[in-house]
PDBML (XML) file of the C-alpha atoms, coordinates in Angstrom:
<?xml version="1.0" encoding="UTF-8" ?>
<PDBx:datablock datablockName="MODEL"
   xmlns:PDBx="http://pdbml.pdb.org/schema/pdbx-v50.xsd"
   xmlns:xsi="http://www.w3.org/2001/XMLSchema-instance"
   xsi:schemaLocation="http://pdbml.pdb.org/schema/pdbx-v50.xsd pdbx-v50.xsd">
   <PDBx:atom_siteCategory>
      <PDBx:atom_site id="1">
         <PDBx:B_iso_or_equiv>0.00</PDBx:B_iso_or_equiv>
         <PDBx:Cartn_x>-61.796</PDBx:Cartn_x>
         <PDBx:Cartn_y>-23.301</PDBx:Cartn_y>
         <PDBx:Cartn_z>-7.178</PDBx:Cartn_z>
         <PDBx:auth_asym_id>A</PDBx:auth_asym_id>
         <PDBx:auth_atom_id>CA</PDBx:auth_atom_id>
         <PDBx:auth_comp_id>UNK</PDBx:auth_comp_id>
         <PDBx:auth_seq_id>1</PDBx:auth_seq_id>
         <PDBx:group_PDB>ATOM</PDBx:group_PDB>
         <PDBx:label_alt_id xsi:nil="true" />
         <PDBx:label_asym_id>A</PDBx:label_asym_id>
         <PDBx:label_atom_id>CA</PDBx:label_atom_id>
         <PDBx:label_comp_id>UNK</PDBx:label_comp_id>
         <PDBx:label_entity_id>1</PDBx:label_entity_id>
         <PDBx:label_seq_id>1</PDBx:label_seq_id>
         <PDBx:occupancy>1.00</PDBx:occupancy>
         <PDBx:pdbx_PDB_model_num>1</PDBx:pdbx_PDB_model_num>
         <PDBx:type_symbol>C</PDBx:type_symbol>
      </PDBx:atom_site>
      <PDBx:atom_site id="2">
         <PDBx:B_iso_or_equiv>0.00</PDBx:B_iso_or_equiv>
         <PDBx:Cartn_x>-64.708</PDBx:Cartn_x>
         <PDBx:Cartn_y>-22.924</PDBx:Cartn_y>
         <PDBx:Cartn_z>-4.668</PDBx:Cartn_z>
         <PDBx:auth_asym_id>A</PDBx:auth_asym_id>
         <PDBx:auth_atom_id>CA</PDBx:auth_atom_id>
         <PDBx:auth_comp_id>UNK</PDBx:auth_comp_id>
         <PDBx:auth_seq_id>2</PDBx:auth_seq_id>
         <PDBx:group_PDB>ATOM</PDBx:group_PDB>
         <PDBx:label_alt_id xsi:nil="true" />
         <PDBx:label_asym_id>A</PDBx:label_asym_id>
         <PDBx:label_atom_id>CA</PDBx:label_atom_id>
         <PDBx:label_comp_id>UNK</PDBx:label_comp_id>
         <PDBx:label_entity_id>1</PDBx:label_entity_id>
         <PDBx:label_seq_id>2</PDBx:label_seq_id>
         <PDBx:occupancy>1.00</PDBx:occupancy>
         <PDBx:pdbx_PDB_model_num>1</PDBx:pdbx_PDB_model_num>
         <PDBx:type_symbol>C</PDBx:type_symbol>
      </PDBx:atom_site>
      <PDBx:atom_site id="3">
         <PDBx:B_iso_or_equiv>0.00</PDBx:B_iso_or_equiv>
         <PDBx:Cartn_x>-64.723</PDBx:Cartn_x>
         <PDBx:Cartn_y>-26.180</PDBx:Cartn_y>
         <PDBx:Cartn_z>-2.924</PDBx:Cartn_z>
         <PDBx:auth_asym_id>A</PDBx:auth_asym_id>
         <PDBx:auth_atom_id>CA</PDBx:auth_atom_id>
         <PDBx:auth_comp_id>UNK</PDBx:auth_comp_id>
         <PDBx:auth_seq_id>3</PDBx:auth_seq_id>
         <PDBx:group_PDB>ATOM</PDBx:group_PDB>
         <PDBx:label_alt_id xsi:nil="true" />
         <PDBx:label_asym_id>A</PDBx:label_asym_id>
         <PDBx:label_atom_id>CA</PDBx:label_atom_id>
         <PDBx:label_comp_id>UNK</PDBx:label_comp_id>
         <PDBx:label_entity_id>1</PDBx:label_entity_id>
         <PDBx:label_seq_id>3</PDBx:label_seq_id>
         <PDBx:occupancy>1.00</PDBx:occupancy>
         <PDBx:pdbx_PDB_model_num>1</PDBx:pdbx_PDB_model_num>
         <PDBx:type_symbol>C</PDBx:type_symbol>
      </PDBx:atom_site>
      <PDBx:atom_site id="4">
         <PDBx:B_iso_or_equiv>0.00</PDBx:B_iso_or_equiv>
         <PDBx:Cartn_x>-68.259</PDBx:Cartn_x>
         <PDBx:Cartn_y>-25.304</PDBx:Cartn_y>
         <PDBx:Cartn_z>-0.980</PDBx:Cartn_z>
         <PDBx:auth_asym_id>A</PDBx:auth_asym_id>
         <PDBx:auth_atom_id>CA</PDBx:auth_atom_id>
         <PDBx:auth_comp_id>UNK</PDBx:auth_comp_id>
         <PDBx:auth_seq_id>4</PDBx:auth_seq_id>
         <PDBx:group_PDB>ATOM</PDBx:group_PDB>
         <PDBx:label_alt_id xsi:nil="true" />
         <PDBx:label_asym_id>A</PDBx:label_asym_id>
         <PDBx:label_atom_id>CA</PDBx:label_atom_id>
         <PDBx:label_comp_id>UNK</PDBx:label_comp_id>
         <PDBx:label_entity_id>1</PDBx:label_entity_id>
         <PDBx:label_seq_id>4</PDBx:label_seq_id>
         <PDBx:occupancy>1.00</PDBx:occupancy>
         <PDBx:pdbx_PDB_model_num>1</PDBx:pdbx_PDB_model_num>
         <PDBx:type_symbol>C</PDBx:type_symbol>
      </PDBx:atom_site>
      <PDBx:atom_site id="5">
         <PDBx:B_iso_or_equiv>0.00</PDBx:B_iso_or_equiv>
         <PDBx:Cartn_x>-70.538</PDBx:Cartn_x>
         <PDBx:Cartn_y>-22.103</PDBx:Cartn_y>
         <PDBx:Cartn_z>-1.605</PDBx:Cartn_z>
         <PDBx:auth_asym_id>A</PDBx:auth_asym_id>
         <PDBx:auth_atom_id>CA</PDBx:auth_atom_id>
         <PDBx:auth_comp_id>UNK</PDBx:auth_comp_id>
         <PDBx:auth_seq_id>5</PDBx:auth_seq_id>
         <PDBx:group_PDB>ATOM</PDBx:group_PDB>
         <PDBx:label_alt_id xsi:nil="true" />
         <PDBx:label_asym_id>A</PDBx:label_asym_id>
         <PDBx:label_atom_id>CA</PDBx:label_atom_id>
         <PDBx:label_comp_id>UNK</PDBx:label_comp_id>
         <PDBx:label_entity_id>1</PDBx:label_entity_id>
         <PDBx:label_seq_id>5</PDBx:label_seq_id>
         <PDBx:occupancy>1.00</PDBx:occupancy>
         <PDBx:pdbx_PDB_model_num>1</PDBx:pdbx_PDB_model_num>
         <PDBx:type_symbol>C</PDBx:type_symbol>
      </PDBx:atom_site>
      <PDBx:atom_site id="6">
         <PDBx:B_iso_or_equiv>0.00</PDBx:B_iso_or_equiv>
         <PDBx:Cartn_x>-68.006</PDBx:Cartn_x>
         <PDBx:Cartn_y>-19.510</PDBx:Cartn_y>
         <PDBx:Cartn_z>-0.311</PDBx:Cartn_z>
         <PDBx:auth_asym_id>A</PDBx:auth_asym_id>
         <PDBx:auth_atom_id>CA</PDBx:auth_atom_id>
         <PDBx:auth_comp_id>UNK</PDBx:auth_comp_id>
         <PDBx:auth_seq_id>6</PDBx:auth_seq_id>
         <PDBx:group_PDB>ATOM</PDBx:group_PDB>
         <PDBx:label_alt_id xsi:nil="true" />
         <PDBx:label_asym_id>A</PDBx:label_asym_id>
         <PDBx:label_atom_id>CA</PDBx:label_atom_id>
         <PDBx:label_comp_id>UNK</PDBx:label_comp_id>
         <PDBx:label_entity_id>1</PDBx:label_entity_id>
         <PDBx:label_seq_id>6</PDBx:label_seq_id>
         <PDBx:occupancy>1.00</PDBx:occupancy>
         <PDBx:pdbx_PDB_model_num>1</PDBx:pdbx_PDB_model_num>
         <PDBx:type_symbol>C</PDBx:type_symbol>
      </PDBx:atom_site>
      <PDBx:atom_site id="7">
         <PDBx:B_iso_or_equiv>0.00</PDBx:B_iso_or_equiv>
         <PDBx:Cartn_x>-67.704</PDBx:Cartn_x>
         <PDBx:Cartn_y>-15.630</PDBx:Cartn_y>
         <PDBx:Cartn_z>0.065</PDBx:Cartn_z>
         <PDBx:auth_asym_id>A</PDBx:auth_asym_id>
         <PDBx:auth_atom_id>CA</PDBx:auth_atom_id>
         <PDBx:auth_comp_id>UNK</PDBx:auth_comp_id>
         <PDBx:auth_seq_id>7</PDBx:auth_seq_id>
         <PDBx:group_PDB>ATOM</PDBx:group_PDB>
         <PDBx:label_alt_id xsi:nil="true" />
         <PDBx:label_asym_id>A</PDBx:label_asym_id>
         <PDBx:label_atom_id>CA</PDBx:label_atom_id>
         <PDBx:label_comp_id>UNK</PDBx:label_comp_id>
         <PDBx:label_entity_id>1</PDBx:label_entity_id>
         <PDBx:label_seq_id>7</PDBx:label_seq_id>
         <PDBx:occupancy>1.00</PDBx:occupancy>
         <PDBx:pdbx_PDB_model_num>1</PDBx:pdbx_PDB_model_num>
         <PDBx:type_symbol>C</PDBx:type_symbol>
      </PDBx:atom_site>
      <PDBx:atom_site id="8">
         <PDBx:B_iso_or_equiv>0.00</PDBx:B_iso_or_equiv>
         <PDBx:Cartn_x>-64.823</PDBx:Cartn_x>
         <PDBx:Cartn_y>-14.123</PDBx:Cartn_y>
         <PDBx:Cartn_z>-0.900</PDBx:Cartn_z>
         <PDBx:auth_asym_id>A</PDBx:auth_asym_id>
         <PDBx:auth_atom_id>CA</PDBx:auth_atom_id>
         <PDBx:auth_comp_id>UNK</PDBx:auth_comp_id>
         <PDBx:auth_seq_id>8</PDBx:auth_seq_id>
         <PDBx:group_PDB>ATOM</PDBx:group_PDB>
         <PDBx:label_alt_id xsi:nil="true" />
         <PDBx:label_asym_id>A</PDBx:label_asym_id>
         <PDBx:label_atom_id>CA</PDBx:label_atom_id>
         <PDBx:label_comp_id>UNK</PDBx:label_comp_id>
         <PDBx:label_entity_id>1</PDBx:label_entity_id>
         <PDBx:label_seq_id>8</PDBx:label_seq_id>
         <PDBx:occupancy>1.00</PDBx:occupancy>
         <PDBx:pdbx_PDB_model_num>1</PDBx:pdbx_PDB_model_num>
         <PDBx:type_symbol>C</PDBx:type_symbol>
      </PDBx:atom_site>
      <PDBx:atom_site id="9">
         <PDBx:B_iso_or_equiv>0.00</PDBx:B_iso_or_equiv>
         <PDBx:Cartn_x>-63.454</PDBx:Cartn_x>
         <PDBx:Cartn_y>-10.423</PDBx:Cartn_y>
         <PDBx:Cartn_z>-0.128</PDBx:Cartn_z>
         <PDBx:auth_asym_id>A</PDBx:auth_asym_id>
         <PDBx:auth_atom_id>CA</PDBx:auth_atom_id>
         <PDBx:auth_comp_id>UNK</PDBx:auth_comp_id>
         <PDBx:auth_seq_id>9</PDBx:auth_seq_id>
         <PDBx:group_PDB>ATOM</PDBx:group_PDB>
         <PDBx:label_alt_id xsi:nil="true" />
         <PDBx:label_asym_id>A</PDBx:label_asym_id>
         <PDBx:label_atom_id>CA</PDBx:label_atom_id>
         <PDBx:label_comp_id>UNK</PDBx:label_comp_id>
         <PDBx:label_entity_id>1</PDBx:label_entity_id>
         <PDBx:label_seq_id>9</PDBx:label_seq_id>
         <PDBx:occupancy>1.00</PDBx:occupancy>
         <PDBx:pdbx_PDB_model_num>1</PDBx:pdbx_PDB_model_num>
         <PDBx:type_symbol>C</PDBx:type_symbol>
      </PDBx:atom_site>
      <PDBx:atom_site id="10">
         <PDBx:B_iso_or_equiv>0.00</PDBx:B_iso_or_equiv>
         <PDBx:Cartn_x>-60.868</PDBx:Cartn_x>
         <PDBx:Cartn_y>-8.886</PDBx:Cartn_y>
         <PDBx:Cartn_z>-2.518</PDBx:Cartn_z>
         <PDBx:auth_asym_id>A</PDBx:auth_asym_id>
         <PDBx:auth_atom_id>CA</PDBx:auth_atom_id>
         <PDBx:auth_comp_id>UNK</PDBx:auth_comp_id>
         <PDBx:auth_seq_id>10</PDBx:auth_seq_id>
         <PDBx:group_PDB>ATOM</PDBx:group_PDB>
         <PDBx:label_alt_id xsi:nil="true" />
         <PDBx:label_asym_id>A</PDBx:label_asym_id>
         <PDBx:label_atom_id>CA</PDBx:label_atom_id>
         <PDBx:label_comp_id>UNK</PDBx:label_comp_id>
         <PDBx:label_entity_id>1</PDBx:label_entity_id>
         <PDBx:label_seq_id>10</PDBx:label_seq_id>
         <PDBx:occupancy>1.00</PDBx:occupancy>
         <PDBx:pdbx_PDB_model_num>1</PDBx:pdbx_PDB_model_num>
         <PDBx:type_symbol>C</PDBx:type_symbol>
      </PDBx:atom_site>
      <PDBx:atom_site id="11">
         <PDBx:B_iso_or_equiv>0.00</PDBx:B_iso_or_equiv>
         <PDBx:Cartn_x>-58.547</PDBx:Cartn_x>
         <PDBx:Cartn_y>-6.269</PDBx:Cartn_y>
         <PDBx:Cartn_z>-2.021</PDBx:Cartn_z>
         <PDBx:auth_asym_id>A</PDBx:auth_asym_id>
         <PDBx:auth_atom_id>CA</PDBx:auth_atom_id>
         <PDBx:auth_comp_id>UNK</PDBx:auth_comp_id>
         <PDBx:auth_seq_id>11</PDBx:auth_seq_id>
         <PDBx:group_PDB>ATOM</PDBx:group_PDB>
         <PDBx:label_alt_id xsi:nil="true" />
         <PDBx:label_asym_id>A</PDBx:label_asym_id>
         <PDBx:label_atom_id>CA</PDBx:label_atom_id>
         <PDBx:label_comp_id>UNK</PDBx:label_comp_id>
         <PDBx:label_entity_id>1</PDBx:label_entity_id>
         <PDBx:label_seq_id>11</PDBx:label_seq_id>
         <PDBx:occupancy>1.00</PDBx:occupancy>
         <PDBx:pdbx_PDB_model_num>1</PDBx:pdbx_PDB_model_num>
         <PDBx:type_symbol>C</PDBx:type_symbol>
      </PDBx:atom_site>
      <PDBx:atom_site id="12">
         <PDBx:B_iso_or_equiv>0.00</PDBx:B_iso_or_equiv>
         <PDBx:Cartn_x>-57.606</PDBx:Cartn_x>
         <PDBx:Cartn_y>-4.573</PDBx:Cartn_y>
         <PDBx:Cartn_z>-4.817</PDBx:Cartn_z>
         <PDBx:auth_asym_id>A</PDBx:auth_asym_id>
         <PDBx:auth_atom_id>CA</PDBx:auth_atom_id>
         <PDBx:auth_comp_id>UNK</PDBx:auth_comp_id>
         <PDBx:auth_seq_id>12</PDBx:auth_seq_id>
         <PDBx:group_PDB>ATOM</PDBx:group_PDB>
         <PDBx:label_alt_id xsi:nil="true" />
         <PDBx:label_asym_id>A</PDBx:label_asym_id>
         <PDBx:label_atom_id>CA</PDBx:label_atom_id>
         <PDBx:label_comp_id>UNK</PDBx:label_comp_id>
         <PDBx:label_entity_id>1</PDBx:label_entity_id>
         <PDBx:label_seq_id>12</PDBx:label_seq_id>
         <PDBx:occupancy>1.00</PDBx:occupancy>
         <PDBx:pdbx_PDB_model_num>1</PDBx:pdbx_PDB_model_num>
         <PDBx:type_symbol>C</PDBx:type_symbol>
      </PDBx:atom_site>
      <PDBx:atom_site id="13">
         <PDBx:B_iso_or_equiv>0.00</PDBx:B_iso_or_equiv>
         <PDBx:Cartn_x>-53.447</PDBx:Cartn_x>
         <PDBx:Cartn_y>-4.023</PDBx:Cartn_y>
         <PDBx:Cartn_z>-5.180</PDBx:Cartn_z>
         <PDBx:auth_asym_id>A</PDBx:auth_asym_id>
         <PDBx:auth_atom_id>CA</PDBx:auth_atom_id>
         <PDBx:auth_comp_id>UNK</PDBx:auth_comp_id>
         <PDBx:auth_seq_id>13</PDBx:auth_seq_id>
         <PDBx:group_PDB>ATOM</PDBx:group_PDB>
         <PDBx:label_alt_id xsi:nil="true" />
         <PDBx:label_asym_id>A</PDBx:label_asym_id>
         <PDBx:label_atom_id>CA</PDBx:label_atom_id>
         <PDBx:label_comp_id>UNK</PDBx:label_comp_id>
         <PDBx:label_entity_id>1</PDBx:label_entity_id>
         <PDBx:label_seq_id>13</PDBx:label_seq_id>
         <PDBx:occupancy>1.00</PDBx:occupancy>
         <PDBx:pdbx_PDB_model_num>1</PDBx:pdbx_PDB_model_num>
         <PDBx:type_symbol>C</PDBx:type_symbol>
      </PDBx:atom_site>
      <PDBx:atom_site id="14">
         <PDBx:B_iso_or_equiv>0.00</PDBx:B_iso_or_equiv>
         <PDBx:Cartn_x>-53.482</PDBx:Cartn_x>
         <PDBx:Cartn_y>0.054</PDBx:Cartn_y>
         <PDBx:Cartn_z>-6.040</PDBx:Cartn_z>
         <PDBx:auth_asym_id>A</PDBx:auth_asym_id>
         <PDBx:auth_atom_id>CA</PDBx:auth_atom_id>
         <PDBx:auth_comp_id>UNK</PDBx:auth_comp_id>
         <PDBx:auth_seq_id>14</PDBx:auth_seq_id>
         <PDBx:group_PDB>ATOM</PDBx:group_PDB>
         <PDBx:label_alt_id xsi:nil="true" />
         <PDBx:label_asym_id>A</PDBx:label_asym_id>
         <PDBx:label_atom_id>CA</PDBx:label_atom_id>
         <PDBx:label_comp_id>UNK</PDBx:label_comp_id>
         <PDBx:label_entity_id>1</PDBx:label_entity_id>
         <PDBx:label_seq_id>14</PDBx:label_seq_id>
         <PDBx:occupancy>1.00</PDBx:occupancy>
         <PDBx:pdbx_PDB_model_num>1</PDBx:pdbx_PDB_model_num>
         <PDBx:type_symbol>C</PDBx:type_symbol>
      </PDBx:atom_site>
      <PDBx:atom_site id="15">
         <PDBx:B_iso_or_equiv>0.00</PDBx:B_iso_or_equiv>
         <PDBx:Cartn_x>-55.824</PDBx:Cartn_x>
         <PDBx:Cartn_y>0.029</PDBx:Cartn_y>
         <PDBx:Cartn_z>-1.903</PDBx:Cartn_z>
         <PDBx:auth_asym_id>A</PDBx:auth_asym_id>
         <PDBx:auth_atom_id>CA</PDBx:auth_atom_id>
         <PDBx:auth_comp_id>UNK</PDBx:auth_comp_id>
         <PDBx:auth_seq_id>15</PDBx:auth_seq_id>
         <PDBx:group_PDB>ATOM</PDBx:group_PDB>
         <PDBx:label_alt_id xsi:nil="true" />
         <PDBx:label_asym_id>A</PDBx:label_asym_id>
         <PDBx:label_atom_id>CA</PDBx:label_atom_id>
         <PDBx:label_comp_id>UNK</PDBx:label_comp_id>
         <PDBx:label_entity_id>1</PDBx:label_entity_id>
         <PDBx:label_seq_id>15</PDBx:label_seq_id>
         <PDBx:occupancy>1.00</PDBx:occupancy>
         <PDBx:pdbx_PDB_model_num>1</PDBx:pdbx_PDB_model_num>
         <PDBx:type_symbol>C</PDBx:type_symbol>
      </PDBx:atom_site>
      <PDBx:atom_site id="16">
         <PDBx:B_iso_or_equiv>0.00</PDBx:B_iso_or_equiv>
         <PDBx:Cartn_x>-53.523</PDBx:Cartn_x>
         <PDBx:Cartn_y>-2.112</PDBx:Cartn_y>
         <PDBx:Cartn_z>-0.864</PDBx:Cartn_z>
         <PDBx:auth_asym_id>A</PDBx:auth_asym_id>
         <PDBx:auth_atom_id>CA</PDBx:auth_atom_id>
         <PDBx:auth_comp_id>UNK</PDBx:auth_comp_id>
         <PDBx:auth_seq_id>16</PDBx:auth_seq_id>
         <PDBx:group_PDB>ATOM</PDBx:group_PDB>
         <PDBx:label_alt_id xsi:nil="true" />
         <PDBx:label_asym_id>A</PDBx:label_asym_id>
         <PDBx:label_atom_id>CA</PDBx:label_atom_id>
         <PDBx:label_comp_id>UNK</PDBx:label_comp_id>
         <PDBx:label_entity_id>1</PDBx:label_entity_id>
         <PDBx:label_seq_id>16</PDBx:label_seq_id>
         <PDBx:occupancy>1.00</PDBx:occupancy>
         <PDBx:pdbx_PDB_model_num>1</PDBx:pdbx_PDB_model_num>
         <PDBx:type_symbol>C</PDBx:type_symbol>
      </PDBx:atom_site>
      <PDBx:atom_site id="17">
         <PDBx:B_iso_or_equiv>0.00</PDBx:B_iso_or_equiv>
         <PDBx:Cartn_x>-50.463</PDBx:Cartn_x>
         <PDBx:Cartn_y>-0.442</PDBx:Cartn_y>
         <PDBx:Cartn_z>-1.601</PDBx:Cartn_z>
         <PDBx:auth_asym_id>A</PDBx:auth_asym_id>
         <PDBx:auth_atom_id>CA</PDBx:auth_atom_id>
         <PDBx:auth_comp_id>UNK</PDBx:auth_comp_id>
         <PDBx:auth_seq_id>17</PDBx:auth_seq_id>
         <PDBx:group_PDB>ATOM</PDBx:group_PDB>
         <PDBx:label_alt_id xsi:nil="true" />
         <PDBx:label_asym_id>A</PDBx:label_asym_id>
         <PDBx:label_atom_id>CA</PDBx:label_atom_id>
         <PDBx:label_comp_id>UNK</PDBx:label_comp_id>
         <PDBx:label_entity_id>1</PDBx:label_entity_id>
         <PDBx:label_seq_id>17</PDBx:label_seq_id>
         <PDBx:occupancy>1.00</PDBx:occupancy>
         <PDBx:pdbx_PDB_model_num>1</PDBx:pdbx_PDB_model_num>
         <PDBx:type_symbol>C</PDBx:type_symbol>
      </PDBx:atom_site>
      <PDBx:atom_site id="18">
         <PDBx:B_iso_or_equiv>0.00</PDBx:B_iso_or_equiv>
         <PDBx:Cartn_x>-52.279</PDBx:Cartn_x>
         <PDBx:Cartn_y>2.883</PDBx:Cartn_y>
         <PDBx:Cartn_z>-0.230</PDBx:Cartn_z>
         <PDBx:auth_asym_id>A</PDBx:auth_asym_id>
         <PDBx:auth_atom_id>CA</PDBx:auth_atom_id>
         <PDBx:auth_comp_id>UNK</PDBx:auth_comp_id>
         <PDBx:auth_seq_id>18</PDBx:auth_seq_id>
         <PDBx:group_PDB>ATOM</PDBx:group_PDB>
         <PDBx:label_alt_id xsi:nil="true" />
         <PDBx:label_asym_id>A</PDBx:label_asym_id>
         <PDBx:label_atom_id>CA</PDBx:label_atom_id>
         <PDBx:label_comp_id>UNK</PDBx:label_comp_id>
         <PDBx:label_entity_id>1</PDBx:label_entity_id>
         <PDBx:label_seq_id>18</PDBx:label_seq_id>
         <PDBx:occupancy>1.00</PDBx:occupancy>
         <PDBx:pdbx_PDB_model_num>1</PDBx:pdbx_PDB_model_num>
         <PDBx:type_symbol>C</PDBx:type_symbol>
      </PDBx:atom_site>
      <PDBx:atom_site id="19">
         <PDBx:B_iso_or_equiv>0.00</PDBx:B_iso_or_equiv>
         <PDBx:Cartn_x>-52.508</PDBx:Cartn_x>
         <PDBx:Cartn_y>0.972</PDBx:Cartn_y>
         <PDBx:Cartn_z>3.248</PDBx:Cartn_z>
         <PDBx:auth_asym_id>A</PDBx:auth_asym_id>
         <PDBx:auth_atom_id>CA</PDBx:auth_atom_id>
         <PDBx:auth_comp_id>UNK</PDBx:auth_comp_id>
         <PDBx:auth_seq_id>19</PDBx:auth_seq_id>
         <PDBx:group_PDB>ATOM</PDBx:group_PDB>
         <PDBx:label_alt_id xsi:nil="true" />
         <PDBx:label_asym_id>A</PDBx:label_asym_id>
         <PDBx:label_atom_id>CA</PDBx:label_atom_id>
         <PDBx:label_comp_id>UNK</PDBx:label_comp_id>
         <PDBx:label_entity_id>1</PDBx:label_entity_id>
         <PDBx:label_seq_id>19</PDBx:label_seq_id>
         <PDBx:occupancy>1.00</PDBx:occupancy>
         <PDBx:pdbx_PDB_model_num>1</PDBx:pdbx_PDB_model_num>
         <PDBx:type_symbol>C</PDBx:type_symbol>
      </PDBx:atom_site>
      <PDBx:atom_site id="20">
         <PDBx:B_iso_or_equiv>0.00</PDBx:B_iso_or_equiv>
         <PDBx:Cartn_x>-49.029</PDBx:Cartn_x>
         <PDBx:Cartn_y>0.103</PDBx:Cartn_y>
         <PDBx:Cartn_z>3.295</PDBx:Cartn_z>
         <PDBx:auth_asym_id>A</PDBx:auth_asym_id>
         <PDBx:auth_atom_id>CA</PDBx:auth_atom_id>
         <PDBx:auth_comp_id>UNK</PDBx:auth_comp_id>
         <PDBx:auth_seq_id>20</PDBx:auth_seq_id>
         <PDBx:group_PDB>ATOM</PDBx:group_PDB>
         <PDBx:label_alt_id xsi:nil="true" />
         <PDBx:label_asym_id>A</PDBx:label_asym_id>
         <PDBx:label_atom_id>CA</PDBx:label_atom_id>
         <PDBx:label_comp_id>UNK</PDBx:label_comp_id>
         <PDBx:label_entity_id>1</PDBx:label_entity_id>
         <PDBx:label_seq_id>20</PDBx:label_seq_id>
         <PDBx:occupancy>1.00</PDBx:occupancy>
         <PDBx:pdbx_PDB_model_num>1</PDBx:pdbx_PDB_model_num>
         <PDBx:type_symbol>C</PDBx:type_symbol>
      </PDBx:atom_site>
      <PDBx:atom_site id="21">
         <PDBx:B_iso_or_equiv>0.00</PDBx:B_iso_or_equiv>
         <PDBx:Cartn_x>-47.443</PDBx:Cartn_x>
         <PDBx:Cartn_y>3.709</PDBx:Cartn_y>
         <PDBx:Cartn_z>2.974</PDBx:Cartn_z>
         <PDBx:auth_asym_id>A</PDBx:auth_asym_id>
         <PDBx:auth_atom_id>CA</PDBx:auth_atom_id>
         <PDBx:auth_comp_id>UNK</PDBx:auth_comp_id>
         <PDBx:auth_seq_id>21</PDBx:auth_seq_id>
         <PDBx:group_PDB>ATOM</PDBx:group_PDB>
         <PDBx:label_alt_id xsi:nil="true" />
         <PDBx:label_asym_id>A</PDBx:label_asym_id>
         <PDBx:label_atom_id>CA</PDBx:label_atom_id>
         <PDBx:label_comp_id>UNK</PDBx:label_comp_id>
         <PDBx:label_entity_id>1</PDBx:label_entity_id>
         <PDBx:label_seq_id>21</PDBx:label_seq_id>
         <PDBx:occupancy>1.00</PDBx:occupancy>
         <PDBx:pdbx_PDB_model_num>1</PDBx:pdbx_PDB_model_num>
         <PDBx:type_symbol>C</PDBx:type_symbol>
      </PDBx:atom_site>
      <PDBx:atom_site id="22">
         <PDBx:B_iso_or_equiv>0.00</PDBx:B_iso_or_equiv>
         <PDBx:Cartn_x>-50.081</PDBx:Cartn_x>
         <PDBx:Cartn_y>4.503</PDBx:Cartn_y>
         <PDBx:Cartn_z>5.704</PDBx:Cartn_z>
         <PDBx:auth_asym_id>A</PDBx:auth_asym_id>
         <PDBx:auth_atom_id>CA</PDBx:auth_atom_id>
         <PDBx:auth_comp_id>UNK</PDBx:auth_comp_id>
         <PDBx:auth_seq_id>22</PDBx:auth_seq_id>
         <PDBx:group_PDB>ATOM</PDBx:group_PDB>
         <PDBx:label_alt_id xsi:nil="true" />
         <PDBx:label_asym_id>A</PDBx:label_asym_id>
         <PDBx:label_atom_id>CA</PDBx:label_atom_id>
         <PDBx:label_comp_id>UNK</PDBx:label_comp_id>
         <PDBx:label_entity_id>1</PDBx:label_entity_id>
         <PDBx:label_seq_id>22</PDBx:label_seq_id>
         <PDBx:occupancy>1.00</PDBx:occupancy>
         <PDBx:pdbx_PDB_model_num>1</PDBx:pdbx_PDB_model_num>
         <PDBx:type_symbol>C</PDBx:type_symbol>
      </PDBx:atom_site>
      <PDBx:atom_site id="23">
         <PDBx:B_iso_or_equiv>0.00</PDBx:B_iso_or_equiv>
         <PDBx:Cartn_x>-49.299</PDBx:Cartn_x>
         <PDBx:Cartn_y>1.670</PDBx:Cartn_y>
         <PDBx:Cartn_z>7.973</PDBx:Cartn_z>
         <PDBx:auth_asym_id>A</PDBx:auth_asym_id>
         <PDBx:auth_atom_id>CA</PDBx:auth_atom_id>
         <PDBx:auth_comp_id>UNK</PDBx:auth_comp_id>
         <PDBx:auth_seq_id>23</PDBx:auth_seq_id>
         <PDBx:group_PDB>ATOM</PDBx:group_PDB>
         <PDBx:label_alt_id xsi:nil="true" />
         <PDBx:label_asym_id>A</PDBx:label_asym_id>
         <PDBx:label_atom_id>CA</PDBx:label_atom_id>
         <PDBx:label_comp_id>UNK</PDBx:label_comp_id>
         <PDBx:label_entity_id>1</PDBx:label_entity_id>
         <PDBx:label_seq_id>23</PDBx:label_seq_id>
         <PDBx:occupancy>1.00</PDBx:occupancy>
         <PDBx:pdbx_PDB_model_num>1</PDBx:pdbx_PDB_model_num>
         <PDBx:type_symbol>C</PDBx:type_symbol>
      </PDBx:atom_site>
      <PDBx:atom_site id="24">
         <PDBx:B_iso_or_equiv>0.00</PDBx:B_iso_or_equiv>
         <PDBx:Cartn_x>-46.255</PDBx:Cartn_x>
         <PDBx:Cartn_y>0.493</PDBx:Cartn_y>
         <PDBx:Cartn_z>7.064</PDBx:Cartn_z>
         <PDBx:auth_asym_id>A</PDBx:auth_asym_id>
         <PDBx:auth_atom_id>CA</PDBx:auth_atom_id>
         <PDBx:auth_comp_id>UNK</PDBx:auth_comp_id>
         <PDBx:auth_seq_id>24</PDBx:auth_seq_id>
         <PDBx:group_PDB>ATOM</PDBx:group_PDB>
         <PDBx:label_alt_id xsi:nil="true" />
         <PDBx:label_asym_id>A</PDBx:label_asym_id>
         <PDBx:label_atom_id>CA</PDBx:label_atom_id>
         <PDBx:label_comp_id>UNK</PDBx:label_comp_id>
         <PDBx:label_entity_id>1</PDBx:label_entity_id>
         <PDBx:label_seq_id>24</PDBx:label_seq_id>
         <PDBx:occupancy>1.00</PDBx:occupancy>
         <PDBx:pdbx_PDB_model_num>1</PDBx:pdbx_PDB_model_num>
         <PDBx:type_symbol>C</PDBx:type_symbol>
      </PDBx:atom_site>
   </PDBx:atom_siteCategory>
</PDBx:datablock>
């Protein structure tokens, strides 16, 4: 739960998984 007014950025698991056989 948002404690305070907050921004949040999400990374999506298919982009992620994309950066990790690029940088592993």
């Amino acid at each position: 739960e948002a404690s305070t007014s907050s921004e949040v950025l999400f990374i999506e698991e298919m982009s992620l998984l994309e950066n990790f056989k690029k940088h592993p």
